[in-house]
PDB file of N, CA and C in Angstrom:
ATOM      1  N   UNK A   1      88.304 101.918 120.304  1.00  0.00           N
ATOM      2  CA  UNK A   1      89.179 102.851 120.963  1.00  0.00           C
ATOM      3  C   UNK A   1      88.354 103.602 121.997  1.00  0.00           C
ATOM      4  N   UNK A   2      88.716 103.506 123.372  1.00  0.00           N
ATOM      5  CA  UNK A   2      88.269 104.077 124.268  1.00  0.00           C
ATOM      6  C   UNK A   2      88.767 105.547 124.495  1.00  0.00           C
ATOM      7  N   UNK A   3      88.639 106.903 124.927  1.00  0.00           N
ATOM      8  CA  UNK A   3      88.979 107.784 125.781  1.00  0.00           C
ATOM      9  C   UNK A   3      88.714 108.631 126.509  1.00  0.00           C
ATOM     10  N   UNK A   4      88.790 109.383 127.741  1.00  0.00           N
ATOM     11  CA  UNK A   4      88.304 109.154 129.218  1.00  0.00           C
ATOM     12  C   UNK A   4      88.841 110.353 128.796  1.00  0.00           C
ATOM     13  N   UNK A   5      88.034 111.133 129.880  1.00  0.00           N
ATOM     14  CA  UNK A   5      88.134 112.804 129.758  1.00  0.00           C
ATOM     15  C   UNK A   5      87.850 112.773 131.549  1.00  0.00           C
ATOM     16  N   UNK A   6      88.466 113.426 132.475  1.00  0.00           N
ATOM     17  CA  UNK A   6      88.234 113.874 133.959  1.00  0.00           C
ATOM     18  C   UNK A   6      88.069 115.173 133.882  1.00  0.00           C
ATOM     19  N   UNK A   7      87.247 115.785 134.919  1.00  0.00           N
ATOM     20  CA  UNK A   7      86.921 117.089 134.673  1.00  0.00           C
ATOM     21  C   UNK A   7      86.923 117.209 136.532  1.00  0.00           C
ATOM     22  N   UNK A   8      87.307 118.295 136.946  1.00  0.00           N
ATOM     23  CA  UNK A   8      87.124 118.493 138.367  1.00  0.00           C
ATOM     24  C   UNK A   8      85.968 119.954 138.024  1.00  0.00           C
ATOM     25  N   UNK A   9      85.429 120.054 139.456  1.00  0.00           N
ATOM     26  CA  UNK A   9      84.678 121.504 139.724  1.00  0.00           C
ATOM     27  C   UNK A   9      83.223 120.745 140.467  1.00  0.00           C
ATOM     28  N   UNK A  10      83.084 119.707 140.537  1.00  0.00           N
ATOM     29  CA  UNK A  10      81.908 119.037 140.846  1.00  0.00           C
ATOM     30  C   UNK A  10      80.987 119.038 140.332  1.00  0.00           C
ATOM     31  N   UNK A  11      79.499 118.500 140.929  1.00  0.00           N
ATOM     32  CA  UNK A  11      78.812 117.913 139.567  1.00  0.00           C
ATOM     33  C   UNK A  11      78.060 118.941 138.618  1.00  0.00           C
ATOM     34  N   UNK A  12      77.921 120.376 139.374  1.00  0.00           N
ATOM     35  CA  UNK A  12      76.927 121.253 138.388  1.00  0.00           C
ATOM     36  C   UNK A  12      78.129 121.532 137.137  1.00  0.00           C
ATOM     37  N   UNK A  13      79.460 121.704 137.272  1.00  0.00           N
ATOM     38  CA  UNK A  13      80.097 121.714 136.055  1.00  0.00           C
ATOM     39  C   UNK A  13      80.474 121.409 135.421  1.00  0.00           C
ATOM     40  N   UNK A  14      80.686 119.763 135.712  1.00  0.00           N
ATOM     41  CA  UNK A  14      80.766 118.530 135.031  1.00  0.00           C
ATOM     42  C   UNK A  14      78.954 118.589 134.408  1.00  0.00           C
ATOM     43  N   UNK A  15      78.220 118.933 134.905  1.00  0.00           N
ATOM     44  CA  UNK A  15      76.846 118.420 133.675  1.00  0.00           C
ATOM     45  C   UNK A  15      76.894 119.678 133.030  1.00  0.00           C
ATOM     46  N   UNK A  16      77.558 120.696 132.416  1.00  0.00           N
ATOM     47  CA  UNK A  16      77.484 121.521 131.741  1.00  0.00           C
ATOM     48  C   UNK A  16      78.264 121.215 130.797  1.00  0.00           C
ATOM     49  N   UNK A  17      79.442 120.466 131.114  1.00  0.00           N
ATOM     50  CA  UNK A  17      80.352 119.931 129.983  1.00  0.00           C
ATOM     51  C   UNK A  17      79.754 118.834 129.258  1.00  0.00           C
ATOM     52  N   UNK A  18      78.536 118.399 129.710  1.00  0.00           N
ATOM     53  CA  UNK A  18      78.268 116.883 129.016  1.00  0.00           C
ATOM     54  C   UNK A  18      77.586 117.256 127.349  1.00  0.00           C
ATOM     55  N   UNK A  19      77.225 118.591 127.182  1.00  0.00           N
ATOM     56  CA  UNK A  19      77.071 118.680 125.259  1.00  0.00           C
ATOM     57  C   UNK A  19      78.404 119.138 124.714  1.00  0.00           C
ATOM     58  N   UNK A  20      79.753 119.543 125.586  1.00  0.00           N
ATOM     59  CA  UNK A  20      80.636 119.425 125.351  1.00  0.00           C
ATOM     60  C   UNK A  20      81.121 118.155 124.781  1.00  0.00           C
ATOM     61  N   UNK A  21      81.192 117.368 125.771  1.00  0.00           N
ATOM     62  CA  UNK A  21      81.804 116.023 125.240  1.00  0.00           C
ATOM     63  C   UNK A  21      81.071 115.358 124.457  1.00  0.00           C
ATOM     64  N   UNK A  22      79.689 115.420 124.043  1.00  0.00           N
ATOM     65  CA  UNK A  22      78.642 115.050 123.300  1.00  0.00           C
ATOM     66  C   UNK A  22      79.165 115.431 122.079  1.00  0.00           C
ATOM     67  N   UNK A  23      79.779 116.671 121.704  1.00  0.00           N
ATOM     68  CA  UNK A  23      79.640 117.021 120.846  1.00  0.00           C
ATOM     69  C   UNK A  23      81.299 116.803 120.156  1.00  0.00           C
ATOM     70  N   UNK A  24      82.406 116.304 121.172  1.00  0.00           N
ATOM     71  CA  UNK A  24      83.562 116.093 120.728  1.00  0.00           C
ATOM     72  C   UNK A  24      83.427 114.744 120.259  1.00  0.00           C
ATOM     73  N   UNK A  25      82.589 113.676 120.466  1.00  0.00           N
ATOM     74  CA  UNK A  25      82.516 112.524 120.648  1.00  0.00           C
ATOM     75  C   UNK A  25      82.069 112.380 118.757  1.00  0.00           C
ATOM     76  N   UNK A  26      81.020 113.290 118.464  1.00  0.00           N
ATOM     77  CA  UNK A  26      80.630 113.144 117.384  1.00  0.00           C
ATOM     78  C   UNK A  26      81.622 113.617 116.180  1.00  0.00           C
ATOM     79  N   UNK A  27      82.182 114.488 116.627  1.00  0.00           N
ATOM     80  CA  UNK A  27      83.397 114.703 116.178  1.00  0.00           C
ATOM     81  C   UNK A  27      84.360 113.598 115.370  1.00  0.00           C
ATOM     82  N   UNK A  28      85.128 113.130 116.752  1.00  0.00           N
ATOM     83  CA  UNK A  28      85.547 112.105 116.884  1.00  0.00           C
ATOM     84  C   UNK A  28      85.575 110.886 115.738  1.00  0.00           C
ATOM     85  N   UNK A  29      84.074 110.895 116.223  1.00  0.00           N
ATOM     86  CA  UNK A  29      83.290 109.414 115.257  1.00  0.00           C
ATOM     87  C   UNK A  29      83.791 109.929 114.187  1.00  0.00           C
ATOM     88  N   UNK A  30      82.831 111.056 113.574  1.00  0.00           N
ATOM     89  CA  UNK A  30      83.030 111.775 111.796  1.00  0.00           C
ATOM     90  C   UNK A  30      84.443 111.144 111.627  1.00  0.00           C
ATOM     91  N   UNK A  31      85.385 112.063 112.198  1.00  0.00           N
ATOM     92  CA  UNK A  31      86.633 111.875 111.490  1.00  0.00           C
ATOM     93  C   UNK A  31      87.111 110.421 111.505  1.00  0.00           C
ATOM     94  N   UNK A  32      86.678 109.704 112.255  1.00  0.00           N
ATOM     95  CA  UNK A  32      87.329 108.217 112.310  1.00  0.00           C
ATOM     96  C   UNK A  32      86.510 107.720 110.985  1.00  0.00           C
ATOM     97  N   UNK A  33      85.514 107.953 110.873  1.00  0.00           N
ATOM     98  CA  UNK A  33      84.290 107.404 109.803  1.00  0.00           C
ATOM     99  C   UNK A  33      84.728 107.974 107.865  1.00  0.00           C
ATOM    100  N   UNK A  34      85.926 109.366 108.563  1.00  0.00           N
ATOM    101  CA  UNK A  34      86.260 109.750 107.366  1.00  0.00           C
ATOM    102  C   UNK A  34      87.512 109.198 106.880  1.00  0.00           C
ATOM    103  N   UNK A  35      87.940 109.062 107.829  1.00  0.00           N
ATOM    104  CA  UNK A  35      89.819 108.171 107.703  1.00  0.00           C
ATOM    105  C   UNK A  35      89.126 106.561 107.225  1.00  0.00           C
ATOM    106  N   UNK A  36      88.595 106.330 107.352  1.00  0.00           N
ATOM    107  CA  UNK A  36      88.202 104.558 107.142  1.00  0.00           C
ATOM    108  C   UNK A  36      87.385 104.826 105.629  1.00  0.00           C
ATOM    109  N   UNK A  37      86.723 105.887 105.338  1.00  0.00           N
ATOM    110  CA  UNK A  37      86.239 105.930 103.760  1.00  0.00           C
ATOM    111  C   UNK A  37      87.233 106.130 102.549  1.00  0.00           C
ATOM    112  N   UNK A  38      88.326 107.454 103.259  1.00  0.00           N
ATOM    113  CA  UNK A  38      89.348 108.015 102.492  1.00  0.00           C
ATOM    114  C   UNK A  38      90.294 106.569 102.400  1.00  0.00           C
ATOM    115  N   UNK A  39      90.396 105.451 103.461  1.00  0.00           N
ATOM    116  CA  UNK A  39      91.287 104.480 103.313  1.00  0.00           C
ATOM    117  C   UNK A  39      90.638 103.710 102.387  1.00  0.00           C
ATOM    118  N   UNK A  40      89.756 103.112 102.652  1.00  0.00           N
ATOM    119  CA  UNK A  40      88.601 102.138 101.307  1.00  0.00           C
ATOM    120  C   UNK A  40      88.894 102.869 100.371  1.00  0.00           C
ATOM    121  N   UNK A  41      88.599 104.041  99.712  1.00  0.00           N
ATOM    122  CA  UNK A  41      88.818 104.799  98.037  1.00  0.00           C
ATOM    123  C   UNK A  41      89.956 104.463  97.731  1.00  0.00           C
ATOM    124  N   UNK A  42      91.394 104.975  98.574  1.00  0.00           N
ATOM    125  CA  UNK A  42      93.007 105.034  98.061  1.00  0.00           C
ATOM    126  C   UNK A  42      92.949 103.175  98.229  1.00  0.00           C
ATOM    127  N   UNK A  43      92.499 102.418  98.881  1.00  0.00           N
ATOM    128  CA  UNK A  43      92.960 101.594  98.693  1.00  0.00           C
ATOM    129  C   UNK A  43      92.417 100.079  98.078  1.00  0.00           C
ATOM    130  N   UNK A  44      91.045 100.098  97.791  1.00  0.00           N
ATOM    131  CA  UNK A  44      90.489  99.225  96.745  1.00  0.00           C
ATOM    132  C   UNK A  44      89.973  99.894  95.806  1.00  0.00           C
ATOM    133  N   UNK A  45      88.609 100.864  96.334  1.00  0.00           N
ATOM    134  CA  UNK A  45      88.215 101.345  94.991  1.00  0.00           C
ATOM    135  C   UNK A  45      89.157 102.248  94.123  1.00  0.00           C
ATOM    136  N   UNK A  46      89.795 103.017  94.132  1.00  0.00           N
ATOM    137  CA  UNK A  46      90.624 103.547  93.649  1.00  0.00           C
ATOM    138  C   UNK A  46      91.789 102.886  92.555  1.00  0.00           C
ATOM    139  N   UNK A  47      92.192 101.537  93.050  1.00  0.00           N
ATOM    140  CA  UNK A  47      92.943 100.764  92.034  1.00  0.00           C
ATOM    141  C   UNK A  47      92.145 100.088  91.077  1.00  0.00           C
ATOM    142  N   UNK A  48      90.818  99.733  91.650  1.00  0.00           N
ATOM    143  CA  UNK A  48      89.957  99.107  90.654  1.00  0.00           C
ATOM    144  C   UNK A  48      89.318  99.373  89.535  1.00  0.00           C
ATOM    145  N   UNK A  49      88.878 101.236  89.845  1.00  0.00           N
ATOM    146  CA  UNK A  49      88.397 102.019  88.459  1.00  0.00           C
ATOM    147  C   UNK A  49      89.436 102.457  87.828  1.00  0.00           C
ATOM    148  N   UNK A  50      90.894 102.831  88.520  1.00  0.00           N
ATOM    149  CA  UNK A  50      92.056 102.873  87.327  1.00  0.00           C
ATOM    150  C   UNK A  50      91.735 101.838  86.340  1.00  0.00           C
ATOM    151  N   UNK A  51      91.989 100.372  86.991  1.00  0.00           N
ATOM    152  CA  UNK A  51      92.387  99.271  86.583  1.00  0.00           C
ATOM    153  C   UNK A  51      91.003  99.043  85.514  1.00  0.00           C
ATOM    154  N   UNK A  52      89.921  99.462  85.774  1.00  0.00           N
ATOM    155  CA  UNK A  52      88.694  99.339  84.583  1.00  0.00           C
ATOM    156  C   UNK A  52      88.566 100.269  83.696  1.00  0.00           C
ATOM    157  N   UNK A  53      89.294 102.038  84.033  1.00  0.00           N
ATOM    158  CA  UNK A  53      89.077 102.735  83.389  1.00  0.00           C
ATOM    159  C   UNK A  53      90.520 102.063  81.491  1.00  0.00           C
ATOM    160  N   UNK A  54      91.636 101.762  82.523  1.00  0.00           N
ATOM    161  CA  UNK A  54      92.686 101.841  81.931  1.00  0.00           C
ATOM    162  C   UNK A  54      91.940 100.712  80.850  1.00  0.00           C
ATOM    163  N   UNK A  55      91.759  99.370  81.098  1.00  0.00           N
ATOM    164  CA  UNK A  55      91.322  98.594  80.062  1.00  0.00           C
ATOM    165  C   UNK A  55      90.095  98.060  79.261  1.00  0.00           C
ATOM    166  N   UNK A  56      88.930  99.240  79.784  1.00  0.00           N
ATOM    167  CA  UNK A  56      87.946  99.951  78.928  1.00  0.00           C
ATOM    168  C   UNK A  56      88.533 100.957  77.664  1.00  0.00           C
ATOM    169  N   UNK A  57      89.303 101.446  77.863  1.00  0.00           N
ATOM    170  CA  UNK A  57      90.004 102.941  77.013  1.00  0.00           C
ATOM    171  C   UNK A  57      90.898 102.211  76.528  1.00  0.00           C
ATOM    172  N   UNK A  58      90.905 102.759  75.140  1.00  0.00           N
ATOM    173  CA  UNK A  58      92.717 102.316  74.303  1.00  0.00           C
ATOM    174  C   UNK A  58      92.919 103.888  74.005  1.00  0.00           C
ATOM    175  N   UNK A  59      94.021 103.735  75.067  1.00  0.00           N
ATOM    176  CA  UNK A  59      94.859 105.349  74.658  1.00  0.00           C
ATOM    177  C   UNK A  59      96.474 105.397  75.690  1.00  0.00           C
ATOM    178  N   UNK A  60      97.123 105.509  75.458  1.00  0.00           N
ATOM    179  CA  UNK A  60      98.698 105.590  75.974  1.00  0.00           C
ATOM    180  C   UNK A  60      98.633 106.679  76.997  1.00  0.00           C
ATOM    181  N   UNK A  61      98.299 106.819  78.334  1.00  0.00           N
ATOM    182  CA  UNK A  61      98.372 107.498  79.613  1.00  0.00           C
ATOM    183  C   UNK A  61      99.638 108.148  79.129  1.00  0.00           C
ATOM    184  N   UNK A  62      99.900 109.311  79.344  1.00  0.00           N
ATOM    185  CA  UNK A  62     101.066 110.236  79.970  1.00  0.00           C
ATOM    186  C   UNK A  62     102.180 109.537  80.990  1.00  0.00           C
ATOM    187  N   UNK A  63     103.506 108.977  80.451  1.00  0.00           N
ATOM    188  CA  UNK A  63     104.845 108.332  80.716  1.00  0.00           C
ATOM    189  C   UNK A  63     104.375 108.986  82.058  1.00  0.00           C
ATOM    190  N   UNK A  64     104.389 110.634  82.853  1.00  0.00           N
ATOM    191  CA  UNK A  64     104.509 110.601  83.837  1.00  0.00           C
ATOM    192  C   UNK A  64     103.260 110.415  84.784  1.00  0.00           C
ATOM    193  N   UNK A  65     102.532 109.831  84.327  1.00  0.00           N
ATOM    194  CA  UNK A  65     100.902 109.535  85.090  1.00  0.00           C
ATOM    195  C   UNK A  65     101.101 108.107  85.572  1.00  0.00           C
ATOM    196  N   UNK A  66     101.874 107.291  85.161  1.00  0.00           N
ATOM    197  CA  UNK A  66     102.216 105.564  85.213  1.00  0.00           C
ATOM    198  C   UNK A  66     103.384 106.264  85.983  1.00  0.00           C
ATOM    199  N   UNK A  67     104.541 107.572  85.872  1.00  0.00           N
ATOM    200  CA  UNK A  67     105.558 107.166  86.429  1.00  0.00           C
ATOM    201  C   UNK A  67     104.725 107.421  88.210  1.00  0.00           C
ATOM    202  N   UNK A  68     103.775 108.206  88.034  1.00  0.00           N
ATOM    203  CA  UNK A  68     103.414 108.965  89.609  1.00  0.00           C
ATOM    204  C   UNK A  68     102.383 108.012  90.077  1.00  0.00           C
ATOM    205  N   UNK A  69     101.634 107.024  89.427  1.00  0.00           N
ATOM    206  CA  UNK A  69     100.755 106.201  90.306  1.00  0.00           C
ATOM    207  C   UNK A  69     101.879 104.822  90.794  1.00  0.00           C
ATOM    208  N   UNK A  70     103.040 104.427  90.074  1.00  0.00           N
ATOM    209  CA  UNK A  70     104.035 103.742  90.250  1.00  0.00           C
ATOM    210  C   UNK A  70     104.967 104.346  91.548  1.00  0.00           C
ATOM    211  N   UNK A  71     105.069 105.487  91.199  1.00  0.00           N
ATOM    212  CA  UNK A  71     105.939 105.816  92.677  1.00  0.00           C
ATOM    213  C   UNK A  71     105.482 106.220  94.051  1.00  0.00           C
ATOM    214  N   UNK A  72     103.813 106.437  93.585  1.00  0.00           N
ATOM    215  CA  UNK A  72     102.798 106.516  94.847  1.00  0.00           C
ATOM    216  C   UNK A  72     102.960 104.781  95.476  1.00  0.00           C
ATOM    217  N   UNK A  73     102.418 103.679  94.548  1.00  0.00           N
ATOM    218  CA  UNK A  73     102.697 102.563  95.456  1.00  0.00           C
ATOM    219  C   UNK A  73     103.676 102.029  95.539  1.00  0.00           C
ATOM    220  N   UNK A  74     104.552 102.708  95.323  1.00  0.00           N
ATOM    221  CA  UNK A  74     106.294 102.351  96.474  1.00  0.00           C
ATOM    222  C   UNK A  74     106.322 102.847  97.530  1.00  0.00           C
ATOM    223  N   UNK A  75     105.639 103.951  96.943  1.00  0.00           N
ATOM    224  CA  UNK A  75     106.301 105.053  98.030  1.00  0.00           C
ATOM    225  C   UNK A  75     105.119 104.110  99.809  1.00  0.00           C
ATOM    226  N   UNK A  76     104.087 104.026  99.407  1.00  0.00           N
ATOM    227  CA  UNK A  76     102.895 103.642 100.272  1.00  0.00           C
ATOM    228  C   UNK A  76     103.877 101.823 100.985  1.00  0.00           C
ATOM    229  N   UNK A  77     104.293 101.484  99.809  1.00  0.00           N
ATOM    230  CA  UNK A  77     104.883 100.087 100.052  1.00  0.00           C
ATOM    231  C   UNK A  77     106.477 100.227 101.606  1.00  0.00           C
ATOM    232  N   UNK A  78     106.493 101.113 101.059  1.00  0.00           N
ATOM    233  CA  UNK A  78     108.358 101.575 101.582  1.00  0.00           C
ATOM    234  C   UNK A  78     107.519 101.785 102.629  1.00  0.00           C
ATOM    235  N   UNK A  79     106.718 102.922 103.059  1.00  0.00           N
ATOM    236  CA  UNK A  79     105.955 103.492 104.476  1.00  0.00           C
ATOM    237  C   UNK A  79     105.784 102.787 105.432  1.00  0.00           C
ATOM    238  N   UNK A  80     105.352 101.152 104.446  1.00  0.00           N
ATOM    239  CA  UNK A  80     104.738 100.172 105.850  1.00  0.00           C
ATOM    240  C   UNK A  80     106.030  99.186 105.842  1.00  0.00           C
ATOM    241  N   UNK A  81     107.707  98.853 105.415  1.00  0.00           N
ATOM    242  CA  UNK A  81     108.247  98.184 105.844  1.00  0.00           C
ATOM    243  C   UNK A  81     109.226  98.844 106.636  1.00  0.00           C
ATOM    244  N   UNK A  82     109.838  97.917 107.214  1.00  0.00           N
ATOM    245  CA  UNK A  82     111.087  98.233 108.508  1.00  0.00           C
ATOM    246  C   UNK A  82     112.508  98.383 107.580  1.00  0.00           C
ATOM    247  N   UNK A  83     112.988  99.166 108.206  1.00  0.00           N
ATOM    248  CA  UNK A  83     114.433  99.163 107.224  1.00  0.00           C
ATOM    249  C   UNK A  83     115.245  98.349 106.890  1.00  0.00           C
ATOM    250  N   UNK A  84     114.880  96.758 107.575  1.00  0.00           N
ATOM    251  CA  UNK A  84     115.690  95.568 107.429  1.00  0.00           C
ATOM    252  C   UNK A  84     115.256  95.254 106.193  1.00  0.00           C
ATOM    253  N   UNK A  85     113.540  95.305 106.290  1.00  0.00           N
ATOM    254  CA  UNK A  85     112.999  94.763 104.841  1.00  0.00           C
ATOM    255  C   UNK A  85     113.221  95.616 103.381  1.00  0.00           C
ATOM    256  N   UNK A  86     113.378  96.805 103.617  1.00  0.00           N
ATOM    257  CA  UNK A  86     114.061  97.913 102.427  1.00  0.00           C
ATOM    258  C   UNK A  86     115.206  97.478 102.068  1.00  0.00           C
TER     259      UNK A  86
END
């Protein structure tokens, strides 16, 4: 993903903005770097240590702990289809 920032005032105030944009850029990165970790956890690791915790342990989860990880991946399922496919 590219994005382009123009700045007018000529060049002494355009190079005053450049630890500006230096510093939005890093920004930027972080949060993209944090959306792509938070997506990896919710969406492999996250089903996988349920899925090891649940059949390491013998114990009957809470009816509404199965009903809320069940209606989280509908709910995630429903998000990504088109209303033809609902």
């Amino acid at each position: 993903m590219d994005i382009s920032l123009v700045l007018s005032g000529g060049g002494a105030r355009g190079y005053i903005h450049i630890g500006v944009i230096e510093e939005l850029k890093k920004q930027v990165k972080a949060q993209i770097e944090s959306e792509e970790l938070s997506r990896l956890y919710n969406d492999k690791l996250k089903p996988v240590l349920l899925e090891k915790f649940v059949n390491e342990l013998e114990f009957d989860p809470p009816e509404f702990v199965v009903e809320q990880e069940i209606d989280m991946a509908l709910n995630k399922k429903a998000s990504s289809m088109s209303e033809d496919e609902i």
